[in-house]
Protein backbone atom coordinates (compact mmCIF):
# COMPACT_ATOMS: atom_id res chain seq x y z
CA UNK A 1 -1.13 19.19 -1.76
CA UNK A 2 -2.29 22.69 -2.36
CA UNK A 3 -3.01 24.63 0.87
CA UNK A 4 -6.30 25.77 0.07
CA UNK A 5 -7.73 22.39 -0.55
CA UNK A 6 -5.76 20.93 2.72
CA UNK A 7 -7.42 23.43 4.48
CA UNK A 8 -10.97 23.10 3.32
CA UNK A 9 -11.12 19.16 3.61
CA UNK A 10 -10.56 20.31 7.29
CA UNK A 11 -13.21 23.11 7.92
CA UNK A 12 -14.86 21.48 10.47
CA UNK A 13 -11.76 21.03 12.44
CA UNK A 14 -10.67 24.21 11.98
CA UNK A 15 -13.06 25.94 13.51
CA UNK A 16 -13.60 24.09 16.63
CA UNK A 17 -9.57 23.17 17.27
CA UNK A 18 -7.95 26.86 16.09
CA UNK A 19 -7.46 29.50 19.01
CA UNK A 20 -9.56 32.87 18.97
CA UNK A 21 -7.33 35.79 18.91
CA UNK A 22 -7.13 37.88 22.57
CA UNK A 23 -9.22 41.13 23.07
CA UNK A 24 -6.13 43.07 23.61
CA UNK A 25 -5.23 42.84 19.96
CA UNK A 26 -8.23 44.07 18.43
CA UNK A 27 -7.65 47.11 20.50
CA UNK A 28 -4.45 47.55 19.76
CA UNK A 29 -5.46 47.36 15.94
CA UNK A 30 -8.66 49.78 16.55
CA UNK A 31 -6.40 52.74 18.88
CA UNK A 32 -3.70 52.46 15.59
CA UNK A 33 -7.03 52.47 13.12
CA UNK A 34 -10.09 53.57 14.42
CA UNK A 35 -12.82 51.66 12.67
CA UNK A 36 -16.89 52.74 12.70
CA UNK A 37 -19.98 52.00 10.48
CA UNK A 38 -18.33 54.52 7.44
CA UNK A 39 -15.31 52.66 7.28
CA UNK A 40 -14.89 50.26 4.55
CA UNK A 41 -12.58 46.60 5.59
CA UNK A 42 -11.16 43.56 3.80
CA UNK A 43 -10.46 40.64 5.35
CA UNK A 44 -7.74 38.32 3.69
CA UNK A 45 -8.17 34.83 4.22
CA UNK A 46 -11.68 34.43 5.83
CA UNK A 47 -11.37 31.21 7.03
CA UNK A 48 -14.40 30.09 9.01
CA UNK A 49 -14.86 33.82 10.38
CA UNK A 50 -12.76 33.14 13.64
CA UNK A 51 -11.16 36.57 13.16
CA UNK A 52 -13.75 38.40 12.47
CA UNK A 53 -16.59 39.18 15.02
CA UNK A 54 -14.67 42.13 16.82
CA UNK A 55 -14.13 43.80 13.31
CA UNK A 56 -17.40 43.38 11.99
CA UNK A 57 -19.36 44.61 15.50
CA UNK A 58 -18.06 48.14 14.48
CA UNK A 59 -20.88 48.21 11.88
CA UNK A 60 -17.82 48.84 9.22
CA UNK A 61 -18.74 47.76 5.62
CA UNK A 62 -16.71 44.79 6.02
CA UNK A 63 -15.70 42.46 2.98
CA UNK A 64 -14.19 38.59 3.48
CA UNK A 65 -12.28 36.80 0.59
CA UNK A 66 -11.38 32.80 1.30
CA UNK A 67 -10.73 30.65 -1.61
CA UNK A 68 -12.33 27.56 0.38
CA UNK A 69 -15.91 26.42 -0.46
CA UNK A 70 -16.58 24.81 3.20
CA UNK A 71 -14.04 26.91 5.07
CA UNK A 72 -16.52 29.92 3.37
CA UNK A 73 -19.91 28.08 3.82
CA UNK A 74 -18.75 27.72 7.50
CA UNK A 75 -17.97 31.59 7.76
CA UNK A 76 -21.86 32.41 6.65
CA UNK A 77 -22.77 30.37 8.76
CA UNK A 78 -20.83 31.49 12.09
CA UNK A 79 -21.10 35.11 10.94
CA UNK A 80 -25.02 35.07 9.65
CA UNK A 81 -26.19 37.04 12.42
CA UNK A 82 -24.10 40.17 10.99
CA UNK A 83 -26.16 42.13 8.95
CA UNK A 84 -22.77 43.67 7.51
CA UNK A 85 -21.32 40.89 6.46
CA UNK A 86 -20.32 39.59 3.28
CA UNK A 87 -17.70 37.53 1.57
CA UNK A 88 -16.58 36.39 -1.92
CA UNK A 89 -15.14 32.65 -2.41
CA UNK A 90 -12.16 33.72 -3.86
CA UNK A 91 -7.97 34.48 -3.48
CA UNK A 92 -7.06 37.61 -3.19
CA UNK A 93 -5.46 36.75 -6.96
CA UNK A 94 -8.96 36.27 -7.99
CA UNK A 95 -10.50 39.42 -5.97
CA UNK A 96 -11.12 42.25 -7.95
CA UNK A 97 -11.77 46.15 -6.98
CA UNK A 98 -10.69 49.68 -7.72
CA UNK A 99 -7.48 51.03 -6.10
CA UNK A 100 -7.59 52.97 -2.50
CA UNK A 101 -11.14 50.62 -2.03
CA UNK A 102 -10.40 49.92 1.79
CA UNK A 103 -9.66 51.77 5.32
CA UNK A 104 -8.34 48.73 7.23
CA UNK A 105 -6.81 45.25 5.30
CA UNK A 106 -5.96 42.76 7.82
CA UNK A 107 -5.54 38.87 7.57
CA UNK A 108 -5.26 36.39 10.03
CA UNK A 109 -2.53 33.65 9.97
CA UNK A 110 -3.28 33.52 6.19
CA UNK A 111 -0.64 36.33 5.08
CA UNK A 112 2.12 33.72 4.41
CA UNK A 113 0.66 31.87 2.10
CA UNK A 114 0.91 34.93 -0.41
CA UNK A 115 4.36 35.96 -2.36
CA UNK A 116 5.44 38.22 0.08
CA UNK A 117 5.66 41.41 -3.47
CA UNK A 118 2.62 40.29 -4.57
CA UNK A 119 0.72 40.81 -1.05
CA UNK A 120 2.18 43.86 -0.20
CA UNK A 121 2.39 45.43 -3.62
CA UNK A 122 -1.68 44.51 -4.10
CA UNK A 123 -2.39 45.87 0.07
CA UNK A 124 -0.72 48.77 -0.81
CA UNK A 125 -2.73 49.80 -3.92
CA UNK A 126 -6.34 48.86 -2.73
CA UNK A 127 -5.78 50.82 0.60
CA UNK A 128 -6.74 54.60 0.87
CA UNK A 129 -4.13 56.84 2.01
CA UNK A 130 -4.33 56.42 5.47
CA UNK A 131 -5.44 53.21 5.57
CA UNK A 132 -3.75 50.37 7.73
CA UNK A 133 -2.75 46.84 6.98
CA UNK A 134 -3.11 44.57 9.98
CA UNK A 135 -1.19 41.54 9.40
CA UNK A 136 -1.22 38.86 12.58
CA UNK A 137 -1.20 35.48 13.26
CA UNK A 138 -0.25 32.16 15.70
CA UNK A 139 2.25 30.44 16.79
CA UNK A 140 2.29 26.80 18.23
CA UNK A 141 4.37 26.04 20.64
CA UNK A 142 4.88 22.78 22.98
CA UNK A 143 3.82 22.22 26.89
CA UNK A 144 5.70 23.52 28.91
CA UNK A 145 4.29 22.05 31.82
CA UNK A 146 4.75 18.20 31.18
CA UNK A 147 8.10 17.78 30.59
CA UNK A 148 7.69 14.25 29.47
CA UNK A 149 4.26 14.67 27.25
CA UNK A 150 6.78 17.10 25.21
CA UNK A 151 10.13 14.86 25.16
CA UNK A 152 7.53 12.05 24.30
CA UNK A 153 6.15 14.31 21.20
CA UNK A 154 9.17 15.14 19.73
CA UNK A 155 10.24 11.49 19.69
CA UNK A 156 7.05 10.77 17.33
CA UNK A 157 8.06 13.51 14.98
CA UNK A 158 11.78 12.43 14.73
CA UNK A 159 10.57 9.26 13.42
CA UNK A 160 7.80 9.78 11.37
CA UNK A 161 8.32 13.88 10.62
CA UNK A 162 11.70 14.60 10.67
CA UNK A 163 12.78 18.49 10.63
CA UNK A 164 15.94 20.36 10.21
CA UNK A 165 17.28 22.42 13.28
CA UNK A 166 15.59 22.71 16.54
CA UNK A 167 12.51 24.21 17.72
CA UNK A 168 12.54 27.89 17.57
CA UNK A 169 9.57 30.26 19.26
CA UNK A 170 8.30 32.80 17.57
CA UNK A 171 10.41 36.07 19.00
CA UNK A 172 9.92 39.59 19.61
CA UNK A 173 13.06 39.47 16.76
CA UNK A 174 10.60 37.53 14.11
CA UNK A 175 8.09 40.15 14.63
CA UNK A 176 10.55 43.54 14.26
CA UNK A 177 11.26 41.66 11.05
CA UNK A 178 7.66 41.28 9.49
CA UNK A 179 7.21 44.72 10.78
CA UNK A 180 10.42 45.89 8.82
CA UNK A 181 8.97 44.23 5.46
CA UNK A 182 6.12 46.19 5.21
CA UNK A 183 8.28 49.01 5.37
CA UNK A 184 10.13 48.12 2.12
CA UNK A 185 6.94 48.36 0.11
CA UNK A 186 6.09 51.89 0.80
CA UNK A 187 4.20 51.60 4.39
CA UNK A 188 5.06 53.94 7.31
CA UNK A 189 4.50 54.31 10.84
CA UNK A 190 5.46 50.62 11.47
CA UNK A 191 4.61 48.64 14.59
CA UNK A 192 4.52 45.30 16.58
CA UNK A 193 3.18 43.78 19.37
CA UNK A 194 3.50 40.35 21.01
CA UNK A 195 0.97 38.03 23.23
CA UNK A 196 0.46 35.31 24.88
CA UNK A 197 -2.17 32.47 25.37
CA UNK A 198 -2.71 28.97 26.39
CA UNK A 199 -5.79 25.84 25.26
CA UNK A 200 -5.86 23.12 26.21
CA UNK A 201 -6.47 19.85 23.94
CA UNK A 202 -8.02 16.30 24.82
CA UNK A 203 -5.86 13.67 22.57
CA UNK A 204 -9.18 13.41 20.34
CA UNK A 205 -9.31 17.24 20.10
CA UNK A 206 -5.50 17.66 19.53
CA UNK A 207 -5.44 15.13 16.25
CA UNK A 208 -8.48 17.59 15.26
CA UNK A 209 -6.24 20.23 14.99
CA UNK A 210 -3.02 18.56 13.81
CA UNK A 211 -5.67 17.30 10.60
CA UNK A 212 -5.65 21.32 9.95
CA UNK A 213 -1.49 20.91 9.37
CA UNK A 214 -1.54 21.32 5.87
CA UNK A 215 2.60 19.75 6.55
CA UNK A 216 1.34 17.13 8.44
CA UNK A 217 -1.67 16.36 6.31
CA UNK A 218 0.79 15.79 3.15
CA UNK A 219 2.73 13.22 4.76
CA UNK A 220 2.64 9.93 3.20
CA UNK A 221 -0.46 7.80 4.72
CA UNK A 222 1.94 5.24 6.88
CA UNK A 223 3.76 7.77 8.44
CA UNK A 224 0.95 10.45 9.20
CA UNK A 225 -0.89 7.75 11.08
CA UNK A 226 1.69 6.59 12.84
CA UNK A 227 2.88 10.12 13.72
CA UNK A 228 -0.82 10.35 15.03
CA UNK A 229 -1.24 7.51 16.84
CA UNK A 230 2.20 8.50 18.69
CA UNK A 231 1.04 11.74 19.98
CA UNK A 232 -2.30 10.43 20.62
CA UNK A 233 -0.78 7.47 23.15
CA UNK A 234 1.67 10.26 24.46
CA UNK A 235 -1.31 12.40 25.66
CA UNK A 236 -3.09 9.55 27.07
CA UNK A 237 -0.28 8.21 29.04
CA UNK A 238 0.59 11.64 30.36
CA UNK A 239 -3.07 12.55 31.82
CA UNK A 240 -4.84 13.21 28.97
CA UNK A 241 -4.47 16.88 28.07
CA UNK A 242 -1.73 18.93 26.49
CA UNK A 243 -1.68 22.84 26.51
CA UNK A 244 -0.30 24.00 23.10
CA UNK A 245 1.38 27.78 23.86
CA UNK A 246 0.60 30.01 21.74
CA UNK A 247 3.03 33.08 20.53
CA UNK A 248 0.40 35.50 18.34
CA UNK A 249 2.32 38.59 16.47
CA UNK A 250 0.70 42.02 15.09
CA UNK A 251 1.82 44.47 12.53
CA UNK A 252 0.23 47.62 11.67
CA UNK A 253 1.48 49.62 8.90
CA UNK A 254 -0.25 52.73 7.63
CA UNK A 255 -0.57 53.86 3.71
CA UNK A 256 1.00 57.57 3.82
């Protein structure tokens, strides 16, 4: 299944099950790169807009690409009250402009989907010198607060979703990494940051967002619903809710 079409069948789900990213990193992004009605932004991997509101209130002139028709449609839609807003329904393959174009390049849990030379390479060259590449995202991780809602959960995916190794959280070591890559393609003045936040799900609002899996969405029929239905009884039986942790990462980078 290709991601971009996984994604859009789920655009509604999307943007009412995916977390909002904490106030705290949108300063640390605007101390590192300050941002005002002359500066000039791309965002990589619109989505429905849920990263977006804190850069666009700057007044910048501020540019979204998302290859998704309804993932996009949403975005105008959540975003329409920003007279600075605009977007192109495209990949960032597709997106064309002149070199040293932007101020600020940042996307949102959207970066890995590109071939890690390709992304950086491309960043690099449509950046002005001095401009910053903001690259952050989320990290799900399990309840740690119902012991037997979790054990429960990773029963259903040893059946029906099977994965190598254990669970690992995403680590201050993970993020010193990503930091380090953007290093090798010419960026300076690397740095990282780490933080932390909970939401809670209903079972009907937590098989919302495991339909925006694109992993667990290409699982054969049988086995996705049966995964579902698993987790779904879990969370009933266990009080109804389930608090998904979430790890998010930033890396700033700066064009010399």
């Amino acid at each position: 299944m290709i991601f971009e079409k996984a994604f859009d069948k789920a655009a509604m789900d999307y943007d009412q099950s995916r977390p909002v990213y904490p106030e705290a990193l949108y300063r640390d992004i605007f101390r590192y790169q300050p941002v005002s009605a002359d500066s000039h932004v791309l965002e990589i991997g619109l989505g429905t807009g849920k990263a977006s509101p804190p850069v666009l209130a700057t007044g910048c002139h501020f540019t979204g690409i998302e290859p998704g028709e309804n993932l996009i449609a949403l975005a105008k839609q959540n975003l329409r009250k920003y007279a600075n807003f605009s977007c192109r329904n495209l990949t960032l393959q597709e997106f064309v402009c002149p070199e040293q174009s932007f101020d600020l390049i940042y996307a949102a849990t959207a970066f890995h989907w590109i071939p890690e030379e390709y992304g950086y390479t491309r960043v690099f060259h449509m950046l002005k010198s001095g401009g910053v590449f903001a690259r952050f995202a989320y990290h799900a991780g399990p309840d740690r607060t119902r012991k037997a809602l979790t054990e429960q959960i990773q029963v259903c995916y040893q059946k029906y979703m099977p994965r190598e190794g254990d669970y690992k959280e995403f680590s201050e070591t993970d993020a010193e990494h990503l930091s380090g890559l953007a290093a090798e393609y010419g960026f300076t003045n690397t740095q990282y940051s780490l933080y932390h936040v909970t939401k809670d799900f209903t079972a009907d609002e937590y098989m919302a967002l495991l339909r925006t899996y694109p992993d667990h969405m290409s699982l054969e029929e049988d086995s996705r619903g049966k995964l579902f239905d698993g987790i779904h009884s879990a969370i009933t039986q266990n009080g109804g809710t389930i608090t998904v942790y979430y790890t998010m990462d930033l890396e700033l980078a700066e064009k010399p």
